[in-house]
Protein backbone atom coordinates (compact mmCIF):
# COMPACT_ATOMS: atom_id res chain seq x y z
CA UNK A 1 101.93 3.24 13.14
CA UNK A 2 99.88 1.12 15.39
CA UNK A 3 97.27 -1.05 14.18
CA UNK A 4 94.41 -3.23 15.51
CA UNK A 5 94.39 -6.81 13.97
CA UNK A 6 90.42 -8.59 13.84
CA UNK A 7 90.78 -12.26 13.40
CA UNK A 8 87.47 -14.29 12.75
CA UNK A 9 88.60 -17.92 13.21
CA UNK A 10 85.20 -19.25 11.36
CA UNK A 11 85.38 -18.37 8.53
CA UNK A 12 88.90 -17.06 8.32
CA UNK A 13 88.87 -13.54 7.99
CA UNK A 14 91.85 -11.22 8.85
CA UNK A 15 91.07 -7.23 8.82
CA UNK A 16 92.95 -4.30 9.89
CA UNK A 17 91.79 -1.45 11.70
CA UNK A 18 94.38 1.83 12.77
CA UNK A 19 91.42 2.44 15.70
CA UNK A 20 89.87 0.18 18.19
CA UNK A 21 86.63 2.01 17.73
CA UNK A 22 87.13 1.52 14.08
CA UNK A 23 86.95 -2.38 14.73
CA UNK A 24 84.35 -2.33 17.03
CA UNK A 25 82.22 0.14 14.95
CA UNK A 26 82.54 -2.88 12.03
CA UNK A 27 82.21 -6.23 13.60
CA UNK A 28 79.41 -5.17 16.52
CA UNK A 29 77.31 -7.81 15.12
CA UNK A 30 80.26 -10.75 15.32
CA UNK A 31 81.28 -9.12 19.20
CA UNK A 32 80.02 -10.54 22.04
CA UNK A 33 82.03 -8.14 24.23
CA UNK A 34 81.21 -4.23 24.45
CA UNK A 35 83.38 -1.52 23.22
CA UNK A 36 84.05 -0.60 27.67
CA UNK A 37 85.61 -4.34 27.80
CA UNK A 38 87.88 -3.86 24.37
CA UNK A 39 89.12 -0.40 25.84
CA UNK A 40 89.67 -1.93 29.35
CA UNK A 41 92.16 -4.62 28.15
CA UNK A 42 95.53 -4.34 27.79
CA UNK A 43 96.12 -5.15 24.23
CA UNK A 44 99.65 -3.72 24.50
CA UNK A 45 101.08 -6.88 26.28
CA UNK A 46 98.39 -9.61 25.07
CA UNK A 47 95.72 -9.97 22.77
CA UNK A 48 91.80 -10.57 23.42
CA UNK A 49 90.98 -14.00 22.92
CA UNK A 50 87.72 -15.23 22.35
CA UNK A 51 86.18 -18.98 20.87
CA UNK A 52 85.58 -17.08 17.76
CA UNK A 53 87.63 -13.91 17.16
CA UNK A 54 91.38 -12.37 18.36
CA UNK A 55 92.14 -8.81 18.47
CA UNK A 56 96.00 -7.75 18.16
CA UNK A 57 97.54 -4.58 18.68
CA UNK A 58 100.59 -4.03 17.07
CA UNK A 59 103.03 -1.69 15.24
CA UNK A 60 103.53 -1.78 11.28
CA UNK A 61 106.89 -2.13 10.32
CA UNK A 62 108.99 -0.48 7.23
CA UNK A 63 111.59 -2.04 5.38
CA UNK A 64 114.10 0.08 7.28
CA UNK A 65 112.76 -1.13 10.33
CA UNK A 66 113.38 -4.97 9.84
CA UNK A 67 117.06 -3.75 8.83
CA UNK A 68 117.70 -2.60 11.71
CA UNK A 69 116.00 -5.31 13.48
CA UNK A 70 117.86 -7.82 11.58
CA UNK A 71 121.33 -6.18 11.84
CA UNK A 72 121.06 -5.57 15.30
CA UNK A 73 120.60 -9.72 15.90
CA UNK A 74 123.58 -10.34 14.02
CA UNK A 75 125.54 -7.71 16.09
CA UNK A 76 124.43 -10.11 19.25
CA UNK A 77 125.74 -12.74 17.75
C-alpha cells in the first residue's frame, strides 16, 4: 500500500496520509506550496523538501515482505 509521509520539522510532527489530497486537504494552513505543485513532483524518486516540512511517498511493508527482503541479501552474499 502506498502512503504519503508529512514531516513538520518545527515542532516535530510525523503523520501519514494513503492520499496526497488527503495531506494537502489537512496541513493547507502549514503549506506554502499548492496542491498543482505537490501533484507535479515526482515523489516516486525524491521527496519534497521544504525549510519546514518533507513529504515522502512510499510503500508499507509486511512482515513477509522484510523476509524476503532480508533473505534475498543473504542469498547475495
Amino acid at each position: 500500500m502506498k502512503v504519503f509521509v508529512f514531516i513538520q520539522q518545527k515542532p516535530l510532527k510525523v503523520k501519514t496520509y494513503t492520499s496526497l489530497t488527503a495531506l494537502y486537504e489537512a496541513n493547507k494552513s502549514v503549506l506554502n506550496v499548492s496542491k498543482s505543485t505537490l501533484d507535479k513532483s515526482d515523489l516516486n524518486t525524491h521527496p519534497y523538501v521544504d525549510s519546514r516540512f518533507i513529504i515522502v511517498k512510499t510503500e508499507t511493508l509486511s512482515s513477509g515482505d522484510v523476509r524476503r527482503i532480508t533473505n534475498q541479501d543473504v542469498q547475495k552474499v
